[in-house]
Structure formats: C-alpha cells, structure tokens
C-alpha atoms as a PDB file:
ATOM      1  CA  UNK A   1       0.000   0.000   0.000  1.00  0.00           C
ATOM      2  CA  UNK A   2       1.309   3.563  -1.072  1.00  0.00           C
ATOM      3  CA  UNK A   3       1.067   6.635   1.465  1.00  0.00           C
ATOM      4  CA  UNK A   4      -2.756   7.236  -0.231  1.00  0.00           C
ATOM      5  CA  UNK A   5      -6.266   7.793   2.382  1.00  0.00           C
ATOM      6  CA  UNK A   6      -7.597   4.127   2.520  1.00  0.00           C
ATOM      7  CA  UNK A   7     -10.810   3.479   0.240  1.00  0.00           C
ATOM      8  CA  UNK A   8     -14.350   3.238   2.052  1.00  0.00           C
ATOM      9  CA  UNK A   9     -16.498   0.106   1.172  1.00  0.00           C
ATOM     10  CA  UNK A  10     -20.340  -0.366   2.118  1.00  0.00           C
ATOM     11  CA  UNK A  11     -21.681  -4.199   2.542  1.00  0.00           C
ATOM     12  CA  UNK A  12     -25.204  -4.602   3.141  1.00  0.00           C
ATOM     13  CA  UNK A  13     -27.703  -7.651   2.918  1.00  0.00           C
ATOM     14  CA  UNK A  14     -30.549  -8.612   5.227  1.00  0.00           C
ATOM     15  CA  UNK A  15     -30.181 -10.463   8.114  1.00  0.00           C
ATOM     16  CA  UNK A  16     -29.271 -14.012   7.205  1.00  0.00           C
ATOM     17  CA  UNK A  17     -27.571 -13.457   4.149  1.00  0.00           C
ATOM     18  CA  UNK A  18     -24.170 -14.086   5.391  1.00  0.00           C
ATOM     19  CA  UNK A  19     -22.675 -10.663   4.844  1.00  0.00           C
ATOM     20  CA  UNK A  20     -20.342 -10.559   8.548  1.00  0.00           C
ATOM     21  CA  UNK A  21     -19.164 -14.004   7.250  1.00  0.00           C
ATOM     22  CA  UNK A  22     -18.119 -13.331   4.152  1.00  0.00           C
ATOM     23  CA  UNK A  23     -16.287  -9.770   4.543  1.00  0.00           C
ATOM     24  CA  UNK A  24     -14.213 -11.570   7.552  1.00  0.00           C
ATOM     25  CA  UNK A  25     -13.267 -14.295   5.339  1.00  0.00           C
ATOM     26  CA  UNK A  26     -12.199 -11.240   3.040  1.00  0.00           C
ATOM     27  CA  UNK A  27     -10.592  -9.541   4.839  1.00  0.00           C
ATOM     28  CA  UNK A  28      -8.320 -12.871   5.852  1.00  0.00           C
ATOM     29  CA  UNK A  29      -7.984 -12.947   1.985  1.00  0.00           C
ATOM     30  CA  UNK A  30      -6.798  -9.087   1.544  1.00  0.00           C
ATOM     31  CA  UNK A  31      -3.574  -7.351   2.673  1.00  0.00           C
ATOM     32  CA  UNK A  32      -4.565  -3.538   3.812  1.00  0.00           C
ATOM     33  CA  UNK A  33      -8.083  -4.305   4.305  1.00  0.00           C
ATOM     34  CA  UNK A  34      -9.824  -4.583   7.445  1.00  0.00           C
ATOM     35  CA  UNK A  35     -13.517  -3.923   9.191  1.00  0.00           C
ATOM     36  CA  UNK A  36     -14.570  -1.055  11.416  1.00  0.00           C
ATOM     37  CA  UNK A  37     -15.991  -2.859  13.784  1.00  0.00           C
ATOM     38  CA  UNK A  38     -19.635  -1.169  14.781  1.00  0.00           C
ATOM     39  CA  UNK A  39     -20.632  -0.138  18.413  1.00  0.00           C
ATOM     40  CA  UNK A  40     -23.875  -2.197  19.533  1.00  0.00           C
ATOM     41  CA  UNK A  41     -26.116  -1.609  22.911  1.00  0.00           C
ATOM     42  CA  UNK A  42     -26.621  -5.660  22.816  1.00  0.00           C
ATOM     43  CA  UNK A  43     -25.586  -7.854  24.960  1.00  0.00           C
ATOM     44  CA  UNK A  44     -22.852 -10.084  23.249  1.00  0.00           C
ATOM     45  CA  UNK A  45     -23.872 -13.586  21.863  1.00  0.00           C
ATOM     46  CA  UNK A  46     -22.136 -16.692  23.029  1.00  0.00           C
ATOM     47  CA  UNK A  47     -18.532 -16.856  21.542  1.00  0.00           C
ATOM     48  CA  UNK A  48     -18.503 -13.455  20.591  1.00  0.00           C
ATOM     49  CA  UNK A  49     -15.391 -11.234  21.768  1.00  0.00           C
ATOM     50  CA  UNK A  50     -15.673  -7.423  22.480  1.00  0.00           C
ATOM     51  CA  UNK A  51     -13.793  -5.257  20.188  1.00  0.00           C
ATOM     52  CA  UNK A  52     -13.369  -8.213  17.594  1.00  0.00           C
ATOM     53  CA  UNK A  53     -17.016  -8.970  16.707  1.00  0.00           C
ATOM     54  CA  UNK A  54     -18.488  -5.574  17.839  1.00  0.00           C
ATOM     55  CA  UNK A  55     -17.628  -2.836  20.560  1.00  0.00           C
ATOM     56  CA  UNK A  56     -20.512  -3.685  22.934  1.00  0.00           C
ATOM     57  CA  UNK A  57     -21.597  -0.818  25.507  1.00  0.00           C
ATOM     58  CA  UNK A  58     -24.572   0.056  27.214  1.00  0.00           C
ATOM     59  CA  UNK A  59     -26.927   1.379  26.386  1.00  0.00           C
ATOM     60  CA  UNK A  60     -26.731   4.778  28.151  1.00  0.00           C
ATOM     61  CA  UNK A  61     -23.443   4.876  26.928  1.00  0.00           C
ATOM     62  CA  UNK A  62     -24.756   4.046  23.251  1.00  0.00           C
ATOM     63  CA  UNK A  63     -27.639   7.062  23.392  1.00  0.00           C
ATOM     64  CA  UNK A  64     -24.383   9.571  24.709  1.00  0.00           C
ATOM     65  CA  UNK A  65     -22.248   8.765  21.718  1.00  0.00           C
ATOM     66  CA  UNK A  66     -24.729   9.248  19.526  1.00  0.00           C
ATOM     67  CA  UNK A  67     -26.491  12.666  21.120  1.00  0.00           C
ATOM     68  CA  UNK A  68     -22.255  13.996  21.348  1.00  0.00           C
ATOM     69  CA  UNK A  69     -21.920  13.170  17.366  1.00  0.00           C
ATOM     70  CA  UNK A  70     -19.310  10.094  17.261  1.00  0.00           C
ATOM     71  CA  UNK A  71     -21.006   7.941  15.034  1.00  0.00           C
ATOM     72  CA  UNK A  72     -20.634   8.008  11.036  1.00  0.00           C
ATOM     73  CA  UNK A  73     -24.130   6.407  11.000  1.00  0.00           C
ATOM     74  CA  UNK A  74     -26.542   4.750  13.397  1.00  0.00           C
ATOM     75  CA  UNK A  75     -29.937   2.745  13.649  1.00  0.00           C
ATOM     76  CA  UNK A  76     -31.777   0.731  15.648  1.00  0.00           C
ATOM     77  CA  UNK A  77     -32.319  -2.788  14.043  1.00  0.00           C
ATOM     78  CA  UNK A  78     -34.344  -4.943  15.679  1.00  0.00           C
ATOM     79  CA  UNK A  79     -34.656  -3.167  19.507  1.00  0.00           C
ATOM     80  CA  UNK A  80     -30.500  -2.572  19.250  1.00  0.00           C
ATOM     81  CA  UNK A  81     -28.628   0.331  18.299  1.00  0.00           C
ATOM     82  CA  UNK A  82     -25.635   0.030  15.839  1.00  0.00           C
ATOM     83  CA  UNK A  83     -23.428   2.567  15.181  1.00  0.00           C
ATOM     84  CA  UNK A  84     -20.145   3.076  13.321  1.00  0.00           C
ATOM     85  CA  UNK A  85     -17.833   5.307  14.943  1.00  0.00           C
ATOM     86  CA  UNK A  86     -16.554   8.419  12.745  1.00  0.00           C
ATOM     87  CA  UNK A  87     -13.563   8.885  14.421  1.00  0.00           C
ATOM     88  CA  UNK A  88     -12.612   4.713  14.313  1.00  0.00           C
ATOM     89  CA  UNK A  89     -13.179   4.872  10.921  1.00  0.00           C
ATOM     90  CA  UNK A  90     -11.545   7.848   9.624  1.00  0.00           C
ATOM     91  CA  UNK A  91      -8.076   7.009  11.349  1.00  0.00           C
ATOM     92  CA  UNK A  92      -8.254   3.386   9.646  1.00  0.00           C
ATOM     93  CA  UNK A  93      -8.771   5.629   6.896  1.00  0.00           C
ATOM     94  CA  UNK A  94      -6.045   8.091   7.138  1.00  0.00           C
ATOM     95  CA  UNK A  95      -3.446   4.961   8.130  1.00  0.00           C
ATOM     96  CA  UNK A  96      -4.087   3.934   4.336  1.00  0.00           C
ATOM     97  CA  UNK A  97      -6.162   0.781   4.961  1.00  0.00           C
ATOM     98  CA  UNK A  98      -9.124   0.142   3.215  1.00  0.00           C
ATOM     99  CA  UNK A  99     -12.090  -0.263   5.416  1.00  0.00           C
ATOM    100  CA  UNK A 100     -15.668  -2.008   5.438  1.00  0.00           C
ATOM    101  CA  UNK A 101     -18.614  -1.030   7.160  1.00  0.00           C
ATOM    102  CA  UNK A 102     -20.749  -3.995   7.435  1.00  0.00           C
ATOM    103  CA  UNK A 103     -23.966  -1.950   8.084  1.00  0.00           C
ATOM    104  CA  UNK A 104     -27.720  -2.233   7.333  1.00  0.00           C
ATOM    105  CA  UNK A 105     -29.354  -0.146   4.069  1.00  0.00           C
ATOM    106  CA  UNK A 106     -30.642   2.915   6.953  1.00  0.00           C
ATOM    107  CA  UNK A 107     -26.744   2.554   7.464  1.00  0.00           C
ATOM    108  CA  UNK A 108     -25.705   3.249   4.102  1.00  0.00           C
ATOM    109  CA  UNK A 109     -27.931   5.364   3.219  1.00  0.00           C
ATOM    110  CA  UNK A 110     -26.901   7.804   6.144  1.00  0.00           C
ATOM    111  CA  UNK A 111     -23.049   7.315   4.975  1.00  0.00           C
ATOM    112  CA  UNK A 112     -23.975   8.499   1.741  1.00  0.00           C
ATOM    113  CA  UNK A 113     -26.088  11.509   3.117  1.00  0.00           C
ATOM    114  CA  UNK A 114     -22.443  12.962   4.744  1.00  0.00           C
ATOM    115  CA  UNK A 115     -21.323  12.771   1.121  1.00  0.00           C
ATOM    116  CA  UNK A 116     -18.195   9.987   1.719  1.00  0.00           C
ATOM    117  CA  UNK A 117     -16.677   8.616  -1.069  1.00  0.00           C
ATOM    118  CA  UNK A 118     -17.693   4.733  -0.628  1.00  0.00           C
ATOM    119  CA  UNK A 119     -18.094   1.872  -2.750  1.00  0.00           C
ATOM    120  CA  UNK A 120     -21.425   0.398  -1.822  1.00  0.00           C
ATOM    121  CA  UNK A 121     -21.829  -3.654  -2.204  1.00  0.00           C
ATOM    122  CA  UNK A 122     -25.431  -5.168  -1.558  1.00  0.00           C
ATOM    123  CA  UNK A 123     -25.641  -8.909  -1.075  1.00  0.00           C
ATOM    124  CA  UNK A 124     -28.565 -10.630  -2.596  1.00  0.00           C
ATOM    125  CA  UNK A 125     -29.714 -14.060  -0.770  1.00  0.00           C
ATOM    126  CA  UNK A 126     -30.630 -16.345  -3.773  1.00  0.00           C
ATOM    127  CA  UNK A 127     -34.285 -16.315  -2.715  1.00  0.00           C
ATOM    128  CA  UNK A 128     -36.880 -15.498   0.364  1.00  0.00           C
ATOM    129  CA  UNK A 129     -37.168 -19.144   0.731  1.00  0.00           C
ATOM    130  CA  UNK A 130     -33.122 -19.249   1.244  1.00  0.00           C
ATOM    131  CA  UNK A 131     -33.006 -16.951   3.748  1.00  0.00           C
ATOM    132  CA  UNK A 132     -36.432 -18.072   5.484  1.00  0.00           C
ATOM    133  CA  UNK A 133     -34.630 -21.368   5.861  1.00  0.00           C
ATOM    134  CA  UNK A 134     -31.196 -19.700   7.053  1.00  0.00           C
ATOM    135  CA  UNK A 135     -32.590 -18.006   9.369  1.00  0.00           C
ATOM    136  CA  UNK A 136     -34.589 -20.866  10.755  1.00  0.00           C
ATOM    137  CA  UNK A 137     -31.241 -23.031  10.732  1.00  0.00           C
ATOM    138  CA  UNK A 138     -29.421 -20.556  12.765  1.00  0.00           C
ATOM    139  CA  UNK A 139     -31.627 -18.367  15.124  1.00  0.00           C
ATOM    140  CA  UNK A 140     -32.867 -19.400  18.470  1.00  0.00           C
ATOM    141  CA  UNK A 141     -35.272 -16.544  17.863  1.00  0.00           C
ATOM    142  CA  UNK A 142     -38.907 -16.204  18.634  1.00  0.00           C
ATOM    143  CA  UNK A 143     -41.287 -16.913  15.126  1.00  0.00           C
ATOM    144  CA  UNK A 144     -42.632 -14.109  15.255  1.00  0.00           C
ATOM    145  CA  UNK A 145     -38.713 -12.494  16.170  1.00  0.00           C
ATOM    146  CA  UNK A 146     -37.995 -14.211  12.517  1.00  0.00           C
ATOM    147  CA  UNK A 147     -41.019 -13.033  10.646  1.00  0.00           C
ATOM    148  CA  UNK A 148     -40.171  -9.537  11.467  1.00  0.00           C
ATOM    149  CA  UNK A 149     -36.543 -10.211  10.198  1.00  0.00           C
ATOM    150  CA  UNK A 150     -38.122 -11.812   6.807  1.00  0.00           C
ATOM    151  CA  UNK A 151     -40.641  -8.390   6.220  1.00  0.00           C
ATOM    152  CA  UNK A 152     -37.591  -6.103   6.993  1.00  0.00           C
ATOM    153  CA  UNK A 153     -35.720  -8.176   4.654  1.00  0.00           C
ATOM    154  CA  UNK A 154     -38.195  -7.659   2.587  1.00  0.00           C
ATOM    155  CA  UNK A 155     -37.672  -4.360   2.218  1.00  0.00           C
ATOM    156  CA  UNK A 156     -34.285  -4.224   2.017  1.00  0.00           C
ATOM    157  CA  UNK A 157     -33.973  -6.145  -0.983  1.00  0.00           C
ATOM    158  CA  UNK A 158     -35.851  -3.849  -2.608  1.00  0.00           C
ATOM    159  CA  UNK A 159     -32.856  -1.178  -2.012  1.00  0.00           C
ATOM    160  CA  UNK A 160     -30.697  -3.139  -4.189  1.00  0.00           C
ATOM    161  CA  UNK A 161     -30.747  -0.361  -6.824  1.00  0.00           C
ATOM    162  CA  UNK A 162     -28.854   2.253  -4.154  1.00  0.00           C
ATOM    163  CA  UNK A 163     -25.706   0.589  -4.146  1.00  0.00           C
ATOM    164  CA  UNK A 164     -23.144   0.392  -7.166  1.00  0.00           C
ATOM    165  CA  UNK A 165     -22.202  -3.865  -7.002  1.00  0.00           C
ATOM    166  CA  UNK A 166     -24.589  -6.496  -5.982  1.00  0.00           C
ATOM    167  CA  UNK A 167     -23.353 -10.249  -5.193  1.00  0.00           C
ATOM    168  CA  UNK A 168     -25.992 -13.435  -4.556  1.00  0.00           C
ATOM    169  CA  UNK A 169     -24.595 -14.956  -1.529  1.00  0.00           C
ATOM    170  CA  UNK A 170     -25.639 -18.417  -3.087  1.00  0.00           C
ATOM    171  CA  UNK A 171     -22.889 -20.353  -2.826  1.00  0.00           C
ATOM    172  CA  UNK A 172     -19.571 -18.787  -0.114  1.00  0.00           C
ATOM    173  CA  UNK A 173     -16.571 -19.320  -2.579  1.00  0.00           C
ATOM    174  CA  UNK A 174     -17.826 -17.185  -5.765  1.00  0.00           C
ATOM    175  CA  UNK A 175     -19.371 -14.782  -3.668  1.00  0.00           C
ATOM    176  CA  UNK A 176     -16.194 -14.593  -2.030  1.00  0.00           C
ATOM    177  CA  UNK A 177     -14.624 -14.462  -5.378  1.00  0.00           C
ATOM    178  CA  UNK A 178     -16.957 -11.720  -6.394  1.00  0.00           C
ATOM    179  CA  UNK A 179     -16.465  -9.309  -3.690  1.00  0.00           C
ATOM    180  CA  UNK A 180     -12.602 -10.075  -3.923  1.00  0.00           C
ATOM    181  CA  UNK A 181     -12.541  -9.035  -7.556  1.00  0.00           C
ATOM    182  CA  UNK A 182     -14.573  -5.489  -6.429  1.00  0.00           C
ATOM    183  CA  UNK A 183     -11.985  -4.480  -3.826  1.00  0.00           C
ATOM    184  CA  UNK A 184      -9.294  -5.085  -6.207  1.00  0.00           C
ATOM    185  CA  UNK A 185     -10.644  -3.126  -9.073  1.00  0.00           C
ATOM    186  CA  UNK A 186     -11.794  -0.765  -7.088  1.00  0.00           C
ATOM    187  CA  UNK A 187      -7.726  -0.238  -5.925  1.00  0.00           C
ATOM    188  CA  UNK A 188      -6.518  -0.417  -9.762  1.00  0.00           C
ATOM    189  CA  UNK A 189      -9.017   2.353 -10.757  1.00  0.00           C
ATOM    190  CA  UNK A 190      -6.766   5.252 -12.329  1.00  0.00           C
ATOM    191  CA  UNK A 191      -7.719   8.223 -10.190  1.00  0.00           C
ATOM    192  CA  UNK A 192      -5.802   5.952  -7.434  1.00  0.00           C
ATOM    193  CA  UNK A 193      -2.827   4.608  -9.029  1.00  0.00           C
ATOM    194  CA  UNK A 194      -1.852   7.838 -11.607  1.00  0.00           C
ATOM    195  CA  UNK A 195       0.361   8.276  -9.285  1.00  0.00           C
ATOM    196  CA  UNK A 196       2.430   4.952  -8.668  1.00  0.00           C
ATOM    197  CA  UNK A 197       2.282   4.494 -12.461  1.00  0.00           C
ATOM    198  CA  UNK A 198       3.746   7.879 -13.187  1.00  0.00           C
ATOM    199  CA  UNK A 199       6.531   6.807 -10.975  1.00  0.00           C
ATOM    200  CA  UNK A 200       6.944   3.773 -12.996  1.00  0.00           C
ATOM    201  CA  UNK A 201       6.589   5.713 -16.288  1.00  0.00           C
ATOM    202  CA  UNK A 202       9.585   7.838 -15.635  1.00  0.00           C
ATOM    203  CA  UNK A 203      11.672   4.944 -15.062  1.00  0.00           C
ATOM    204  CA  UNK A 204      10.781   4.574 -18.974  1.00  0.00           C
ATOM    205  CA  UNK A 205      11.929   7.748 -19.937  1.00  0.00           C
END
C-alpha cells in the first residue's frame, strides 16, 4: 500500500444473508483491508469477543455517543442500536487501509447523506425461501422475532438499486470471489494509481 487515504467500502444484505461471514473471510484474503468494527447496545452472543465482533456498551453509553456526534451512522435494528464510529473509521482511513462497514441499508444510506466517497456492495440471498430457511437453521429466535426479520428483509432487498455492485450470496466461494474481484478493481481504478504508475513511467523515460 502507497502513502494514499484508505478506500471506504459499504456491505449490506438482510439479516441471514451471510454478509459478517463473508467480509471476515475477506478480509483474511486481503492485505490492507480490514472492518470497522460497529458499536452495539446488545448484549454479546455466546462466543462473541468485544472489540473483535463488535464494541458492545450500554446502552446509556450508546444514546451519549450518539447525542455527542461520534457515530458516522446509526440505527436501531431490531430493539438494538448500531453505530459506526466516525472517528474509528476515519483514522483506519487516514493509516491507508481500506475499510468495510458492514452496516444495514438505513446505514448506508446515512453514509452516503455525509457525502463519503464509498463503494457500496449489496448482497442478494438467492431467494426469500433461502433466507427463510437460514434463518430458521441458525436463530434461536422467537417466530414471530424471525417473521419480522423476513418483512424487513423484505424491504431491504428492494434497495438493491442504491448501491453500485450487488453479489448473490448463493454459494460462499464465488461470492467470495466476487467481492474479492470489487476491492481489487476498485484499488486499480486510475484516479488511485496515476500516481504509482507515473513513478513507474519515468523509469521509462
């Protein structure tokens, strides 16, 4: 990685569609890429780590964060509140890694209303009846916990058209393959590497 401000990438899906999965496997894949881990007021789920799956807090401490300005965006999904810290992401930023916000479409939608630069990736579940059943196969929630996760879904899908790359999650190693092949153009574009190929160029001359 050159001395350039790290790129900004958007991944969205609906719950179930295997989006947290997939960009840690990318980022495992990618040199200079990494995730800015979200804030969340929930309580953590079994097996998950603070400050590697999410920054948990409280509550309280959630609603003072948000009322003093730190997050980039915020939302409440499902009775929790997710946020992505401004100041988190902008020094991953400024470091020259690439980051991903792994963040809902009221998520996106409020990066891109503070007019950042992002690349924004929905991913597509192959069907309803794919998710439905990933969500069943997973979730110890309530039914009626899961319907309201299938009409939000719903809705989301529908928001496919606000985002400039969408991926099916249908099977993990081309959608891997997919994303993969995003990030990288996305670094090759030439309003990012005029200036490591002028360097090169003059070594021509």
């Amino acid at each position: 990685m050159s001395n350039r401000r790290g790129l900004l990438f958007v991944v969205s899906a609906p719950s179930g569609a295997g989006k947290t999965t997939l960009v840690e496997r990318l980022v495992g894949q990618l040199t200079g890429l990494t995730i800015s881990r979200s804030y969340t007021s929930r309580a953590a789920r079994e097996g998950e780590i603070d400050g590697v799956d999410y920054n948990f807090v409280t509550r309280e401490r959630f609603e003072a964060m948000a009322a003093d300005g730190e997050f980039l965006e915020w939302a409440d999904v499902f009775g929790n509140l997710y946020g992505t810290s401004a100041l988190d992401t902008d020094r991953l930023l400024e470091s020259g890694l690439d980051a991903v916000l792994v963040i809902d479409v009221q998520g996106a939608r409020a990066v891109r209303r503070r007019g950042m630069e992002t690349t924004a990736i929905f991913v597509m579940p192959p069907s309803m009846e794919v998710l439905e059943r990933r969500l069943r196969g997973r979730s110890k929630d309530s039914e009626a916990a899961i319907k309201e996760r299938l009409r939000v879904a719903r809705q989301e899908v529908a928001s496919y058209a606000e985002y400039d790359f969408v991926v099916v999650n249908d099977e993990l190693t081309p959608t891997l393959d997919g994303l993969r092949s995003i990030i990288l153009a996305e670094r090759a574009r030439l309003v990012r590497m005029r200036g490591e190929a002028e360097k090169i160029a003059r070594t021509f001359v």
